[in-house]
C-alpha atoms as a PDB file:
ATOM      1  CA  UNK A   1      92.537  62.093  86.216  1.00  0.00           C
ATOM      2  CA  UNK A   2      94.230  65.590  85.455  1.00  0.00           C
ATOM      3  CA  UNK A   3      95.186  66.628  89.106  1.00  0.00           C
ATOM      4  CA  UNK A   4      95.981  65.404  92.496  1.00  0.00           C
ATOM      5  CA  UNK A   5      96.844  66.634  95.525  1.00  0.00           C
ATOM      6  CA  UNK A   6      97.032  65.471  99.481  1.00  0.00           C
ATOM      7  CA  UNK A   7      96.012  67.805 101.964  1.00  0.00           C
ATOM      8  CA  UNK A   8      95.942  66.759 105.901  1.00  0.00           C
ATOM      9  CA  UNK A   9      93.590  63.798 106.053  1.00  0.00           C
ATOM     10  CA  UNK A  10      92.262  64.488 102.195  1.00  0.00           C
ATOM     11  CA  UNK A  11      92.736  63.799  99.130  1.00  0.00           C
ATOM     12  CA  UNK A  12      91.609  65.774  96.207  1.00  0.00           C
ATOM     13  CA  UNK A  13      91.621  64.604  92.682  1.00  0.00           C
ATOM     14  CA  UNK A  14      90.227  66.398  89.519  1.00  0.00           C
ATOM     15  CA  UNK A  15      88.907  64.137  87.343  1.00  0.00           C
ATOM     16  CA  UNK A  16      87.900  64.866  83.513  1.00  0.00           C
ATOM     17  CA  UNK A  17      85.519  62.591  81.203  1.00  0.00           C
ATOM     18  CA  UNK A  18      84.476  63.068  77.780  1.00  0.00           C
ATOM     19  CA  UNK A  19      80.750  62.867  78.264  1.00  0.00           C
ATOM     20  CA  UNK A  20      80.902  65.275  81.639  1.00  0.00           C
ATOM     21  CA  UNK A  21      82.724  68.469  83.123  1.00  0.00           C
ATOM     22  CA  UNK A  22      85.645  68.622  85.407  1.00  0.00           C
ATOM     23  CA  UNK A  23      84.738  67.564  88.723  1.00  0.00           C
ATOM     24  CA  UNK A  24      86.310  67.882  92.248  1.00  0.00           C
ATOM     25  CA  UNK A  25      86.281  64.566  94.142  1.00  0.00           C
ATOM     26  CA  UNK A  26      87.406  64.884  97.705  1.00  0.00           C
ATOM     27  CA  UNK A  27      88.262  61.076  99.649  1.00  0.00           C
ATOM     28  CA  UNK A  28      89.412  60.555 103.098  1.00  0.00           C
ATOM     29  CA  UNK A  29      92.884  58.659 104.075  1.00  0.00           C
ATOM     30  CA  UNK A  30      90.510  54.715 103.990  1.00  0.00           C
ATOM     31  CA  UNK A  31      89.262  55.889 100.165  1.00  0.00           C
ATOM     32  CA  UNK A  32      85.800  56.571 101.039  1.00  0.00           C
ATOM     33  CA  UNK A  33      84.520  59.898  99.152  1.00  0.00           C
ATOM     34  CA  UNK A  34      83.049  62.435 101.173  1.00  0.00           C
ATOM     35  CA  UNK A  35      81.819  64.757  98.261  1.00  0.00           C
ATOM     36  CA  UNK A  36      82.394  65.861  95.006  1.00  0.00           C
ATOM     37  CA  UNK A  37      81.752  69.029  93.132  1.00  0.00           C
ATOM     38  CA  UNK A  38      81.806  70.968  89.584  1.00  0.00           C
ATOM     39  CA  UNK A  39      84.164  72.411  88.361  1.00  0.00           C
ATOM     40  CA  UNK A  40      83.096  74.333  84.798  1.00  0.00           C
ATOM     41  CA  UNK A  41      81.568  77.423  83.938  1.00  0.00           C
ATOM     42  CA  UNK A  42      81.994  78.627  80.687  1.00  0.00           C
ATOM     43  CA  UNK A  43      81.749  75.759  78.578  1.00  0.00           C
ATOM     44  CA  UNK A  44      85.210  74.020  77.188  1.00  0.00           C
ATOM     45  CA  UNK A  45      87.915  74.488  79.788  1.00  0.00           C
ATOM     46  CA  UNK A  46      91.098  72.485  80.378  1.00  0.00           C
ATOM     47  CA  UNK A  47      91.936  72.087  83.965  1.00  0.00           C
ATOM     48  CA  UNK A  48      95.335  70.604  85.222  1.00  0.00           C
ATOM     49  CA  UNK A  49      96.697  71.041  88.408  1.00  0.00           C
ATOM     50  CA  UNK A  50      95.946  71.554  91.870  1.00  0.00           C
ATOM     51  CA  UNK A  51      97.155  72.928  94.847  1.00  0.00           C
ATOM     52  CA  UNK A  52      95.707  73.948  98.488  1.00  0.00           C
ATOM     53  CA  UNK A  53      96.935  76.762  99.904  1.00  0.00           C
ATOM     54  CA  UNK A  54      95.423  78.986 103.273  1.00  0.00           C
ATOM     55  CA  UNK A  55      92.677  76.279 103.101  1.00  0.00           C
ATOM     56  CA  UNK A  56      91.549  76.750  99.654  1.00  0.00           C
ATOM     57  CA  UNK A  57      91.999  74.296  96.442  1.00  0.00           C
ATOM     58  CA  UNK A  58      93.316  76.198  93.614  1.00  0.00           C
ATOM     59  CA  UNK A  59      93.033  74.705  90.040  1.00  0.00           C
ATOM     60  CA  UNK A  60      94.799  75.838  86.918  1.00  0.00           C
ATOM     61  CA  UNK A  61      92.841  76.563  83.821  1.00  0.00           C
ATOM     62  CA  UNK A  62      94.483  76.618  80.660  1.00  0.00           C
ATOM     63  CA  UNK A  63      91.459  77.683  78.431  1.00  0.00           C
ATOM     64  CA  UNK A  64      90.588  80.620  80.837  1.00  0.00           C
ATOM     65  CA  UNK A  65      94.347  81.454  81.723  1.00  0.00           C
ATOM     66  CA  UNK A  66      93.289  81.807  85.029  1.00  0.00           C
ATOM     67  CA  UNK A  67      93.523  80.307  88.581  1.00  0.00           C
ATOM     68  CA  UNK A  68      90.426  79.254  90.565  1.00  0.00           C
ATOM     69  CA  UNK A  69      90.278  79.251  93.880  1.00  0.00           C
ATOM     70  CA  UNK A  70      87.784  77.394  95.751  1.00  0.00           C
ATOM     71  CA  UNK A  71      86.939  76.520 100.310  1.00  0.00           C
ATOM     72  CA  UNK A  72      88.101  72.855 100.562  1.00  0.00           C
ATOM     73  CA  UNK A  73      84.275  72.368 100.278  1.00  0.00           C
ATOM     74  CA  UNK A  74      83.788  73.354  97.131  1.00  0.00           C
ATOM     75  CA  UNK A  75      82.887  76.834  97.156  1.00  0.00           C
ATOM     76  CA  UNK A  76      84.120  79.081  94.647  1.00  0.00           C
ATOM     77  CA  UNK A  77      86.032  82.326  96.306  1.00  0.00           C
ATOM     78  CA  UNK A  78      87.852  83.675  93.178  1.00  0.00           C
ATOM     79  CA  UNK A  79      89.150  83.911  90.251  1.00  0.00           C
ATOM     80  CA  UNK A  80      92.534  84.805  89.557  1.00  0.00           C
ATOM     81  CA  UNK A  81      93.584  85.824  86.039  1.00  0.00           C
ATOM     82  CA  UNK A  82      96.931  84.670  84.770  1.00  0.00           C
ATOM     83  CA  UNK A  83      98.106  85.379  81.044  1.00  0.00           C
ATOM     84  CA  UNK A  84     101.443  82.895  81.651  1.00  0.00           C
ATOM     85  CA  UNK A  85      99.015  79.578  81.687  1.00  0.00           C
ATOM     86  CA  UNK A  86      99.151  78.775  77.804  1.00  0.00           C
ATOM     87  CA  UNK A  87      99.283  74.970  77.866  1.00  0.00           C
ATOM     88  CA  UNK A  88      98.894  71.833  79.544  1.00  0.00           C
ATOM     89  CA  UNK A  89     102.385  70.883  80.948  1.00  0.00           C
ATOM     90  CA  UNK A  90     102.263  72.637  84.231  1.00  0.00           C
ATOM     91  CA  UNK A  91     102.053  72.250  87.512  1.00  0.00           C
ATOM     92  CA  UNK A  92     101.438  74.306  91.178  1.00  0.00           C
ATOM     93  CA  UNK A  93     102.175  74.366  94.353  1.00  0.00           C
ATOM     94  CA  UNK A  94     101.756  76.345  97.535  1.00  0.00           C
ATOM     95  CA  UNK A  95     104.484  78.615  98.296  1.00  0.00           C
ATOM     96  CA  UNK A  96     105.182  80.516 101.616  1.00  0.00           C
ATOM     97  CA  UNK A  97     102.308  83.219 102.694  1.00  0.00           C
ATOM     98  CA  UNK A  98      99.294  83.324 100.183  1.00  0.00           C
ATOM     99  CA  UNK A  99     100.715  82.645  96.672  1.00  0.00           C
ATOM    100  CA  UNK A 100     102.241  79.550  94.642  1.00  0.00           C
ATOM    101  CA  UNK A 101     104.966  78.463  92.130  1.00  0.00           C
ATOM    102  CA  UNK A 102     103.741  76.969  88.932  1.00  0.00           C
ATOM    103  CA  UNK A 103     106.294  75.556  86.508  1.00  0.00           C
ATOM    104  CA  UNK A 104     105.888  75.430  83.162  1.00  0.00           C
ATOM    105  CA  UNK A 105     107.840  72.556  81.202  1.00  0.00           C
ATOM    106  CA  UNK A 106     107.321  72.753  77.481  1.00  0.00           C
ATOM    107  CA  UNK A 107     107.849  76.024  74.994  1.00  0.00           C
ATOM    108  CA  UNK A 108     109.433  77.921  77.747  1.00  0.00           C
ATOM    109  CA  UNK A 109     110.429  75.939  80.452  1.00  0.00           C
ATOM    110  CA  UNK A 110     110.143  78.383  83.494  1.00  0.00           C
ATOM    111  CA  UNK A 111     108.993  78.625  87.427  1.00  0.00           C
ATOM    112  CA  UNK A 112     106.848  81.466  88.463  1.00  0.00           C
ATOM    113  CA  UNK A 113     105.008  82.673  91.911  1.00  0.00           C
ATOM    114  CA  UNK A 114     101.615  83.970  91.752  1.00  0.00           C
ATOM    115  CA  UNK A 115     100.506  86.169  94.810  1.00  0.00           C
ATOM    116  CA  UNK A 116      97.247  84.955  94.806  1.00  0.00           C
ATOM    117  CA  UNK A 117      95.645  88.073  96.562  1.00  0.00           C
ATOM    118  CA  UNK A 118      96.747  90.460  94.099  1.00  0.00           C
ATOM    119  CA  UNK A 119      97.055  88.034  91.379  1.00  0.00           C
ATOM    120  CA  UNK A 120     100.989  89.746  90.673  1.00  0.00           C
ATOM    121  CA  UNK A 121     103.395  87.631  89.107  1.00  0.00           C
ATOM    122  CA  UNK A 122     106.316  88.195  91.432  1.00  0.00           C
ATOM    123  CA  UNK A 123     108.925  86.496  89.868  1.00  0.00           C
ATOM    124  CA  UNK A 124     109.655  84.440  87.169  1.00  0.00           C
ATOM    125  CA  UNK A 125     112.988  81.910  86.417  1.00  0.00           C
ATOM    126  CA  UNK A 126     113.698  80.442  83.409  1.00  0.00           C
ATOM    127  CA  UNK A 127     117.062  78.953  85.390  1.00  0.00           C
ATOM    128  CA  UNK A 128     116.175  75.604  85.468  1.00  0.00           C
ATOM    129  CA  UNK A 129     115.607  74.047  81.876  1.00  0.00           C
ATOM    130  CA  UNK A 130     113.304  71.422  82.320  1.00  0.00           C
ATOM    131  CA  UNK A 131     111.169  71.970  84.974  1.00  0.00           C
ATOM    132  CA  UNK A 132     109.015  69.211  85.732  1.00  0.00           C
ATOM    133  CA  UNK A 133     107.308  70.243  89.426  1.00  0.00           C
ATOM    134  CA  UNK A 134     107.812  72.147  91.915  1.00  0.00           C
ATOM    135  CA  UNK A 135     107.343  71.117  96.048  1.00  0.00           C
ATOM    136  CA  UNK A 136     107.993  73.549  98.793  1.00  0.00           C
ATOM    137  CA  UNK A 137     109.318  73.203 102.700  1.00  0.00           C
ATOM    138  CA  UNK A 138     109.754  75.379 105.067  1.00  0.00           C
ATOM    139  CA  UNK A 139     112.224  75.246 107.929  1.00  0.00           C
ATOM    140  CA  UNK A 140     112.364  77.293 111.036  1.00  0.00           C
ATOM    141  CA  UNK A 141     115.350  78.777 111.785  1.00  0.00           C
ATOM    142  CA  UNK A 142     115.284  80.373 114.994  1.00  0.00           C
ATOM    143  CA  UNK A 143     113.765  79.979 118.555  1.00  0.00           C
ATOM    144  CA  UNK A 144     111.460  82.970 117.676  1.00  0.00           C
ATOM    145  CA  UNK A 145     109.245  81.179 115.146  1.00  0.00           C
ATOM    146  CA  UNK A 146     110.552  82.856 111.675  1.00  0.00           C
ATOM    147  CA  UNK A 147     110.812  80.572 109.148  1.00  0.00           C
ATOM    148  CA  UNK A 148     112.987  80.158 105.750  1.00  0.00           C
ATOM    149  CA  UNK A 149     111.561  79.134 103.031  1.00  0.00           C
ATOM    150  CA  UNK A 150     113.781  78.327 100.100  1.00  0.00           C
ATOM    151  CA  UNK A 151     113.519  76.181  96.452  1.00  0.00           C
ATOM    152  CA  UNK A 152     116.239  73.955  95.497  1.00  0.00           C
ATOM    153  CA  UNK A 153     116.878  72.131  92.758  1.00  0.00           C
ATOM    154  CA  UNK A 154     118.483  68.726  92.109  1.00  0.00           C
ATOM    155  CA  UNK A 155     119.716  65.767  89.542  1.00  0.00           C
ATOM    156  CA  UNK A 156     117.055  63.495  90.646  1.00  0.00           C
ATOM    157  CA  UNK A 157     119.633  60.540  90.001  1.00  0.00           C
ATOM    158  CA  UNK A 158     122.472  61.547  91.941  1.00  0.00           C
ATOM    159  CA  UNK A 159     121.077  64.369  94.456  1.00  0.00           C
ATOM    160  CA  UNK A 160     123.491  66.889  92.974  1.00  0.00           C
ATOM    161  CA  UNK A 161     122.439  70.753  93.853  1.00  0.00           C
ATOM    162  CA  UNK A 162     121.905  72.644  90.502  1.00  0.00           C
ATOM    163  CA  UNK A 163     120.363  75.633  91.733  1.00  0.00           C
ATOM    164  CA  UNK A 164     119.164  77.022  95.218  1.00  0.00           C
ATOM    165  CA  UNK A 165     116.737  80.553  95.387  1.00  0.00           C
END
């Protein structure tokens, strides 16, 4: 397995073998899978992580440097090219409105967010020096329904802030 990710009463894995191509499993909350699909299209790609997002499954491909974006059925919407996907060591996740963060932990450690409409990296961070993963809440902070969404990060052994965005 290279990905995983939970998604209201889903689960989604991506599962690689060495005599097939990348496929999409989707399973229900009991473990019974409800359908599967492909996920390859130009011969040898490397796909990691996952993410949903607005609805859609988006997988990281290292080999392509690019993000695809599929319905939670298995329909591919998009592609989304991304230069800053070099290796395997990353991970995404959905971030507030229509775009993610993806860390990157080896080389350059670093945390990014990809608008995925436009495809513009709008920031990058290279403040936290091992980034291993990235997870996102949102709180909302007023009666009239606006929310803030912000990124912390802390010494999984103690709880200590390091760094808030």
């Amino acid at each position: 397995m290279t990905g995983i990710i939970a998604h209201e009463d889903r689960l989604y894995t991506l599962m690689y073998s060495n005599t097939g191509p990348y496929t999409v499993y989707v399973h229900d909350l009991t473990g019974q899978q409800l359908h599967s699909w492909i996920h390859e299209d130009r011969g040898n790609i490397s796909a990691r992580a996952l993410a949903v997002t607005n609805n859609e499954l988006i997988i990281a491909d290292r080999t392509n440097k690019r993000f695809t974006i599929y319905t939670l059925t298995g329909d591919r919407v998009r592609n989304i090219p991304c230069d800053l996907i070099y290796n395997d060591c990353l991970t995404i996740c959905h971030a507030a409105d229509n775009s993610i963060l993806v860390t990157n932990f080896v080389d350059y450690p670093e945390l990014y967010r990809v608008n995925l409409t436009t495809g513009e990296v709008e920031w990058r961070s290279y403040k936290v020096s091992d980034p291993i993963g990235a997870v996102m809440y949102s709180k909302e902070t007023s009666g009239n329904g606006t929310m803030q969404v912000n990124i912390w990060t802390v010494k999984a052994a103690t709880g200590e802030e390091l760094v808030q965005y």
